[in-house]
Protein backbone atom coordinates (compact mmCIF):
# COMPACT_ATOMS: atom_id res chain seq x y z
CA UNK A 1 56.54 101.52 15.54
CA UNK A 2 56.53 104.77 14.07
CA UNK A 3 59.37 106.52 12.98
CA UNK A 4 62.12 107.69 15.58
CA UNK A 5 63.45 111.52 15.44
CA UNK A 6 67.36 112.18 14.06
CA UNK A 7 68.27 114.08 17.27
CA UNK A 8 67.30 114.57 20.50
CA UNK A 9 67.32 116.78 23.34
CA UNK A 10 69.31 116.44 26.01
CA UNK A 11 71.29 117.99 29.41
CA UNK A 12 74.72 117.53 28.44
CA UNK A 13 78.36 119.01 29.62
CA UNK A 14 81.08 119.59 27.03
CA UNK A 15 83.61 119.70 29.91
CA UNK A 16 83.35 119.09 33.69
CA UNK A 17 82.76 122.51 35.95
CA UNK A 18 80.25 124.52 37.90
CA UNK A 19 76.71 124.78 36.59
CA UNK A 20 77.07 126.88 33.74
CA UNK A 21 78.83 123.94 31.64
CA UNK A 22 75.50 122.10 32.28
CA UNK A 23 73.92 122.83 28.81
CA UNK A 24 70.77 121.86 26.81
CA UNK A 25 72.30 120.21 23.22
CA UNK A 26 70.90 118.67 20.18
CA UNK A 27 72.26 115.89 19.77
CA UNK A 28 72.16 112.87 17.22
CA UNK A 29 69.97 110.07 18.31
CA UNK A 30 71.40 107.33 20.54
CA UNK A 31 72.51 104.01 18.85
CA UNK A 32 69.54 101.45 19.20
CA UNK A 33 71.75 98.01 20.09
CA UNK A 34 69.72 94.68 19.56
CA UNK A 35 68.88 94.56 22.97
CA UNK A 36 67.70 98.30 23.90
CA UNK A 37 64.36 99.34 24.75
CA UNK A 38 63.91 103.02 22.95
CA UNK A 39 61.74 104.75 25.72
CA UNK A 40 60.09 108.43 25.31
CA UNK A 41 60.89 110.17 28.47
CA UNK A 42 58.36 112.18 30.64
CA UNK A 43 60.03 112.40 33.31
CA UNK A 44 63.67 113.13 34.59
CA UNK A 45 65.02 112.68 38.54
CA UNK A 46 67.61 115.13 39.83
CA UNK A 47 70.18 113.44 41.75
CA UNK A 48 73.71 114.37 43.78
CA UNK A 49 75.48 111.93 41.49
CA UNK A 50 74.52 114.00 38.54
CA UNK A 51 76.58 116.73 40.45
CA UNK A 52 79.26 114.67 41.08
CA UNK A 53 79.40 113.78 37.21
CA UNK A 54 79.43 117.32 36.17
CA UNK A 55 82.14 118.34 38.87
CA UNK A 56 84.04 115.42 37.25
CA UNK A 57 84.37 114.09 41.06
CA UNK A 58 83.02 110.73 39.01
CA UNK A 59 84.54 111.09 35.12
CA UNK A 60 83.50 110.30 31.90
CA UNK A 61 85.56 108.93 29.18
CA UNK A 62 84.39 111.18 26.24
CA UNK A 63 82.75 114.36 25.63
CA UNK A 64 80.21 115.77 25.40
CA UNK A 65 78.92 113.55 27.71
CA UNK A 66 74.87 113.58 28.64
CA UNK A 67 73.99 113.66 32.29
CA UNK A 68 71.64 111.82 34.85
CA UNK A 69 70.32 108.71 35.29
CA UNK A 70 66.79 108.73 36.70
CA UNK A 71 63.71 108.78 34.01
CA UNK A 72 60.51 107.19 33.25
CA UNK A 73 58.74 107.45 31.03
CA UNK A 74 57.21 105.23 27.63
CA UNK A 75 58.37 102.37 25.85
CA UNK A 76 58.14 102.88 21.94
CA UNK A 77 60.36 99.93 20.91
CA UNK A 78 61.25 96.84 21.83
CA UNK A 79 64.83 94.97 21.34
CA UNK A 80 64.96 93.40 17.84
CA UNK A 81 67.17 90.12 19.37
CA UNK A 82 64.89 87.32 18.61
CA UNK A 83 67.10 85.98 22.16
CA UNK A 84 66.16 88.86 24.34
CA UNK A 85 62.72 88.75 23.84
CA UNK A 86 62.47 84.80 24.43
CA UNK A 87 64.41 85.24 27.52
CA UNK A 88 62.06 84.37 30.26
CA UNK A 89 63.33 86.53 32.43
CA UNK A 90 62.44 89.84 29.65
CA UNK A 91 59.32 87.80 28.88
CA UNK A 92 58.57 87.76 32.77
CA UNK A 93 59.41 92.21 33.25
CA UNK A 94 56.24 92.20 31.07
CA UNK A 95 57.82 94.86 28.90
CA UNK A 96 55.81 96.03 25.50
CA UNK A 97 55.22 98.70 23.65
CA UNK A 98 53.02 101.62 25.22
CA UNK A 99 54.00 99.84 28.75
CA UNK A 100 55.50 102.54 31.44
CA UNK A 101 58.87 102.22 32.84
CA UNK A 102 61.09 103.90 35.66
CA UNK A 103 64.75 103.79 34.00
CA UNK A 104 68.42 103.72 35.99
CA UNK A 105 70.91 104.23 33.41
CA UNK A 106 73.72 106.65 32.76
CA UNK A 107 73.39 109.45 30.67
CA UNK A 108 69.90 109.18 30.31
CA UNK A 109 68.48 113.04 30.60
CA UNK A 110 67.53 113.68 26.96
CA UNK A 111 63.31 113.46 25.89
CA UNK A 112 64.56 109.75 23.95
CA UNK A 113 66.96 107.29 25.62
CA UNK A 114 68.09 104.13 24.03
CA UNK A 115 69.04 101.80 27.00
CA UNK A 116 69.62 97.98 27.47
CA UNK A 117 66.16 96.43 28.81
CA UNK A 118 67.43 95.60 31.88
CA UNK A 119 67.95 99.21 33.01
CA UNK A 120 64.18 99.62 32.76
CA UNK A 121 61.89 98.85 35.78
CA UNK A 122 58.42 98.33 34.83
CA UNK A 123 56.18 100.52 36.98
CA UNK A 124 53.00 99.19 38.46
CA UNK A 125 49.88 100.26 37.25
CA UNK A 126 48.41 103.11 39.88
CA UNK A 127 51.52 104.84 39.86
CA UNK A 128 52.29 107.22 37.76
CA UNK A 129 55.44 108.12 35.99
CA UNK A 130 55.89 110.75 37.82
CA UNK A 131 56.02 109.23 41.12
CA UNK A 132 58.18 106.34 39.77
CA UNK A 133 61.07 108.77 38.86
CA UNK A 134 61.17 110.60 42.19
CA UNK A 135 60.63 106.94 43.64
CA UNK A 136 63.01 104.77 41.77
CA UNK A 137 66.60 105.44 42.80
CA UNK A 138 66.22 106.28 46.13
CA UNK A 139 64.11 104.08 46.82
CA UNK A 140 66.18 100.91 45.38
CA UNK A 141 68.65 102.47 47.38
CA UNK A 142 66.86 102.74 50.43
CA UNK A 143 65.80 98.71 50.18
CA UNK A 144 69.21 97.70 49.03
CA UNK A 145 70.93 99.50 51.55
CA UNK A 146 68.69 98.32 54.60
CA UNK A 147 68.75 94.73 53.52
CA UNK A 148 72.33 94.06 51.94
CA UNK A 149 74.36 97.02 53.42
CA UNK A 150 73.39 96.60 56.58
CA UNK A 151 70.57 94.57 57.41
CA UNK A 152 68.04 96.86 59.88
CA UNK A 153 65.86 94.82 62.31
CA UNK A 154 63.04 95.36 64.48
CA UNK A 155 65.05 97.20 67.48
CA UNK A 156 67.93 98.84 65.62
CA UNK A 157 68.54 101.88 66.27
CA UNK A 158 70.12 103.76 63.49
CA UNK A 159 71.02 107.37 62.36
CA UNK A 160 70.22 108.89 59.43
CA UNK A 161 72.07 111.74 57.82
CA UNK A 162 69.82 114.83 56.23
CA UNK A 163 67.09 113.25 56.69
CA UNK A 164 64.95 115.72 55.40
CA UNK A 165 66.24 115.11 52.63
CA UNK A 166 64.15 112.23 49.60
CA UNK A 167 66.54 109.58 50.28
CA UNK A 168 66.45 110.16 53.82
CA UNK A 169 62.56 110.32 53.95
CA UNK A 170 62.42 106.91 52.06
CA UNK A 171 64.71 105.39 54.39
CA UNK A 172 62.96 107.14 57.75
CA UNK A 173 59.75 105.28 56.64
CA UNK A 174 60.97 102.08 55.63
CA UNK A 175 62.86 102.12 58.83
CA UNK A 176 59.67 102.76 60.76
CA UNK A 177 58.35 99.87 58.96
CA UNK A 178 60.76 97.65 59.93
CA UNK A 179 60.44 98.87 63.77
CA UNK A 180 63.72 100.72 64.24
CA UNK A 181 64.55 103.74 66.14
CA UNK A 182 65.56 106.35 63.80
CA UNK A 183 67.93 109.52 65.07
CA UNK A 184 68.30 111.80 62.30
CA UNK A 185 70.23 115.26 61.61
CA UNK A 186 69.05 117.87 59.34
CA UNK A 187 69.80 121.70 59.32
CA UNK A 188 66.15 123.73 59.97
CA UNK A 189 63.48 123.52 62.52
CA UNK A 190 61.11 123.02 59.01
CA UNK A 191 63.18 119.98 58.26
CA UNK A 192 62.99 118.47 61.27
CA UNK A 193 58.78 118.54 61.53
CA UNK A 194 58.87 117.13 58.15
CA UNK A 195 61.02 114.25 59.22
CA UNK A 196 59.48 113.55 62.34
CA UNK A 197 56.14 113.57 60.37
CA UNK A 198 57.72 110.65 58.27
CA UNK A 199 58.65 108.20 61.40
CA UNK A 200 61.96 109.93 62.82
CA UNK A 201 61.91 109.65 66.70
CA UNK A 202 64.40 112.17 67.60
CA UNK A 203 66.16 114.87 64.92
CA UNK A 204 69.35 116.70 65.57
CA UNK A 205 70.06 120.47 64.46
CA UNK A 206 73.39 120.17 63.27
CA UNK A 207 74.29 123.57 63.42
CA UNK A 208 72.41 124.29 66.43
CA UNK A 209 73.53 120.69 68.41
CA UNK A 210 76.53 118.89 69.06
CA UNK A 211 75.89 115.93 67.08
CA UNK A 212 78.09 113.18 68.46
CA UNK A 213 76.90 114.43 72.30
CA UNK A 214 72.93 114.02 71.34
CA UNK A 215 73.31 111.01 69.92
CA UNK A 216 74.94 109.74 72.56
CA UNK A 217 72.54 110.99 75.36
CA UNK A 218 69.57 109.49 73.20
CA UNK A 219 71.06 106.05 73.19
CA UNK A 220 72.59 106.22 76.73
CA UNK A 221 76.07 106.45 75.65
CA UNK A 222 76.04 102.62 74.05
CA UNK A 223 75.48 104.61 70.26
CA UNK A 224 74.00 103.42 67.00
CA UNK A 225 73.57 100.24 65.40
CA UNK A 226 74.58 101.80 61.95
CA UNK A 227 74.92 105.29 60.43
CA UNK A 228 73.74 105.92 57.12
CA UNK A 229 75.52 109.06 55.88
CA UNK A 230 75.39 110.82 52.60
CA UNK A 231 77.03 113.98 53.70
CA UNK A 232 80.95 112.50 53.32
CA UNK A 233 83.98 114.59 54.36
CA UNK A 234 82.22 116.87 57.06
CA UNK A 235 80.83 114.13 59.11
CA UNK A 236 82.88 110.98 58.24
CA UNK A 237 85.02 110.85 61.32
CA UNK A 238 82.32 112.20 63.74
CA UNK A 239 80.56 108.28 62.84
CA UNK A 240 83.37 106.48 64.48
CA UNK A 241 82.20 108.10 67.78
CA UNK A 242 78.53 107.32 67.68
CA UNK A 243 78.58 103.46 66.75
CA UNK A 244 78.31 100.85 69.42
CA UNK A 245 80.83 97.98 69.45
CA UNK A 246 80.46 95.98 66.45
CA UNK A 247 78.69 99.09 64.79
CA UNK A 248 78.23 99.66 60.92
CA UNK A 249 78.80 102.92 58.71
CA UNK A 250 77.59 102.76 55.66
CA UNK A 251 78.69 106.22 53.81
CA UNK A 252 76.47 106.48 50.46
CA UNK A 253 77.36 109.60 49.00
CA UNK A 254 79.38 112.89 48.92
CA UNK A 255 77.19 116.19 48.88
CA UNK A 256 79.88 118.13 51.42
CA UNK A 257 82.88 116.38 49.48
CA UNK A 258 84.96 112.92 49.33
CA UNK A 259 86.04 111.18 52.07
CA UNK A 260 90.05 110.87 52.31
CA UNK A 261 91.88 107.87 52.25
CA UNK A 262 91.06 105.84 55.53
CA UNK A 263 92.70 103.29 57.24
CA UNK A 264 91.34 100.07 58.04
CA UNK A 265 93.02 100.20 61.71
CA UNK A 266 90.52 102.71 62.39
CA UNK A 267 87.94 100.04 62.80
CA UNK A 268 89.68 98.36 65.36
CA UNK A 269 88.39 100.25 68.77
CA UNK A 270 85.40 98.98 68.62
CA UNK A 271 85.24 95.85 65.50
CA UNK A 272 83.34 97.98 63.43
CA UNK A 273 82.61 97.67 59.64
CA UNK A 274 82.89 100.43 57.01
CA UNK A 275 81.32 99.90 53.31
CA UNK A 276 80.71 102.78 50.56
CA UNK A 277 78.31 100.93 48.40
CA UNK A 278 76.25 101.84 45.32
CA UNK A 279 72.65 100.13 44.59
CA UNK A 280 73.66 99.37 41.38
CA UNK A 281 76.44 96.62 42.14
CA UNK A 282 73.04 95.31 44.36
CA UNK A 283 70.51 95.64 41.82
CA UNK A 284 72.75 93.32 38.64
CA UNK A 285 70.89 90.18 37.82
CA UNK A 286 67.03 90.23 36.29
CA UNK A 287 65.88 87.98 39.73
CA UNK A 288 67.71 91.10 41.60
CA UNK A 289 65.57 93.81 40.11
CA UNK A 290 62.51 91.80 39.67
CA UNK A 291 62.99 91.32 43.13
CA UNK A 292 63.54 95.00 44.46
CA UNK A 293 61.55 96.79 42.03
CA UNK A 294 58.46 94.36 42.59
CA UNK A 295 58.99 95.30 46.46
CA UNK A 296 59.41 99.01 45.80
CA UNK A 297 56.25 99.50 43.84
CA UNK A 298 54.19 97.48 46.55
CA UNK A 299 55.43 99.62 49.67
CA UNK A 300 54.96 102.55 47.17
CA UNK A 301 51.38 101.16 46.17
CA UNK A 302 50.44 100.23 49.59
CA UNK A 303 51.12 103.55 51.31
CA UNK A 304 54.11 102.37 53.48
CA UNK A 305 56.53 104.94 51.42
CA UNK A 306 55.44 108.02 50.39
CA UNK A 307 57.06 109.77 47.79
CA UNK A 308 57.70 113.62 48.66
CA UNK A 309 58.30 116.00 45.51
CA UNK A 310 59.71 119.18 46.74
CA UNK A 311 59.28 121.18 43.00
CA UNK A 312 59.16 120.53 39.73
CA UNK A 313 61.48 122.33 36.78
CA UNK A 314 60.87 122.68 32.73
CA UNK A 315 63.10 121.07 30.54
CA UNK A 316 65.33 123.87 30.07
CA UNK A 317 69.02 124.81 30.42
CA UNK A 318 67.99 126.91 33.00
CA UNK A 319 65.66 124.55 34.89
CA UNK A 320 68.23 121.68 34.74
CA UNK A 321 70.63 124.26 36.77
CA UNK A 322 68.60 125.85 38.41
CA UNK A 323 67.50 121.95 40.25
CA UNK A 324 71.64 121.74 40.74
CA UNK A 325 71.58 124.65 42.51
CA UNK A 326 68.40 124.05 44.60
CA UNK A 327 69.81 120.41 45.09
CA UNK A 328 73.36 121.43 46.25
CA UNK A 329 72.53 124.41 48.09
CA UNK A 330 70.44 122.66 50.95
CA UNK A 331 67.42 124.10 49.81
CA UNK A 332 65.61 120.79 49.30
CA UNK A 333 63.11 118.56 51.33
CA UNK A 334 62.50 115.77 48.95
CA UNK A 335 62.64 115.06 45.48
CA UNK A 336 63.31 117.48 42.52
CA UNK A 337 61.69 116.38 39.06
CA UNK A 338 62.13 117.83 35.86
CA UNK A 339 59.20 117.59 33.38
CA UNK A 340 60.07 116.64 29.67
CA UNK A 341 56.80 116.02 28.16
CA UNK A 342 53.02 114.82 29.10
């Protein structure tokens, strides 16, 4: 292994606020525990929760505190734990040096990351690491979701919020796959093409459509099997309305805000069930993401998912907000990558 740098460089916040505290820093070089994989990064995935961690809508204990969690890139160490690396499940990821991996860890957007070797998701040879960084976490989100949250079947029908948007592409297509009827809402005329051009049988205008009436109408007044929404406070209570009896929301994220406190009697018209989880407390053991990851490189391999990359940024200060911006603003139809290095 050749020698490792003294710093690195990496999007980091010395306090939470608007985009301007998001700031390119030299910093020193991450601790390299026994059990960490040191990987080179190439490439770095813009997501909403890296939004919510520089709001400080999620916290972090200390500052400054380094952003994201989506890369991919190169392994140049190994772990030096004589344990870990005669672990059969490590032995079975395949991991070694000059091997590719897609990583999900916090704090992660810097050109090295030190990371324990379970964070990292060996990518299957004939993708690249490109496409495994705008594929990994929405992806693993998108199987997770479908098959733990709420388990879609051939003759669901569920809605999708924004789903123009890369998570809601990924989950239009697996949906499709499955053999469910997909409704989805998204903002443009643009938008909706795109989704219908990834399996979604009917799209709502939100701003143009009353939501809650169309989805109605399209199911005959019975409504939805489950709603997947990632929009939060603005469409939260207008869920309750569209699930049939025995109905499931799953809310996965917050890009118009939090949801308020809720109570559980709301449930009770119609015996529904309400969960707000995250694919990590899904994806925990090595059998778990051996599992998922093995399943989202072969629909990703196989053609099944394709992996839409709306624009790439340089690793800059300005790039890294500038891809906030982009991403928060509603500008987006798929995934935003920033380049670190070939």
């Amino acid at each position: 292994m050749s020698k490792l740098p003294d710093t690195i460089e990496a999007f980091a916040i010395r306090k939470p606020g608007g985009f301007e505290v998001l700031e390119k820093m030299t910093l020193p070089f991450p601790k390299v525990e026994p059990g960490h994989l040191v990987v080179k990064v190439e490439w770095i995935g813009v997501n909403f929760i890296d939004t919510y961690y520089r709001q400080g809508l999620y916290p972090y204990p200390s500052f400054p505190a380094i952003l994201g969690k989506e890369t991919s890139g190169e392994i140049v160490a190994l772990p030096t734990d004589p344990q870990v690396l005669n672990d059969p499940s490590f032995v079975k990821m395949g991991y070694k040096v000059g091997g590719k991996v897609a990583v999900d860890c916090l704090g992660t957007h810097s050109n090295y990351i030190s990371i324990p070797w379970l964070k990292a998701y060996p990518i299957t040879e004939g993708i690249s690491t490109r496409i495994a960084a705008a594929a990994l976490i929405q992806g693993l989100t998108a199987l997770t979701f479908f098959q733990d949250s709420y388990t879609v079947k051939k003759g669901d029908t569920i809605l999708i919020h924004t789903v123009a948007g890369g998570l809601g592409l990924i989950m239009c297509q697996l949906a499709k796959h499955i053999g469910a009827t997909v409704i989805g809402t998204t903002s443009t005329k643009e938008k909706a093409e795109l989704a219908k051009k990834h399996g979604a049988d009917h799209v709502i205008l939100y701003k143009d459509e009353d939501t809650v009436k169309r989805v109605l109408e399209i199911t005959n007044g019975v409504g939805v099997d489950a709603v997947y929404d990632g929009v939060g406070k603005d469409t939260f209570d207008s869920n309750f309305e569209m699930l049939k009896r025995k109905g499931t929301l799953v809310s996965v994220g917050n890009a118009s805000g939090a949801v308020p406190p809720v109570s559980p009697l709301k449930l009770l018209p119609k015996n529904l069930k309400l969960l707000r989880p995250t694919m990590n407390n899904y994806v925990v053991t090595p059998d778990e993401v051996y599992h998922f990851s093995s399943e989202l490189w072969s629909l990703v391999s196989s053609g099944v998912l394709k992996i839409n990359i709306w624009k790439e940024y340089p690793f800059t200060q300005e790039g890294a907000q500038e891809a906030q911006r982009d991403l928060t603003g509603g500008k987006s139809v798929g995934k935003l990558l920033i380049k670190v290095q070939d």
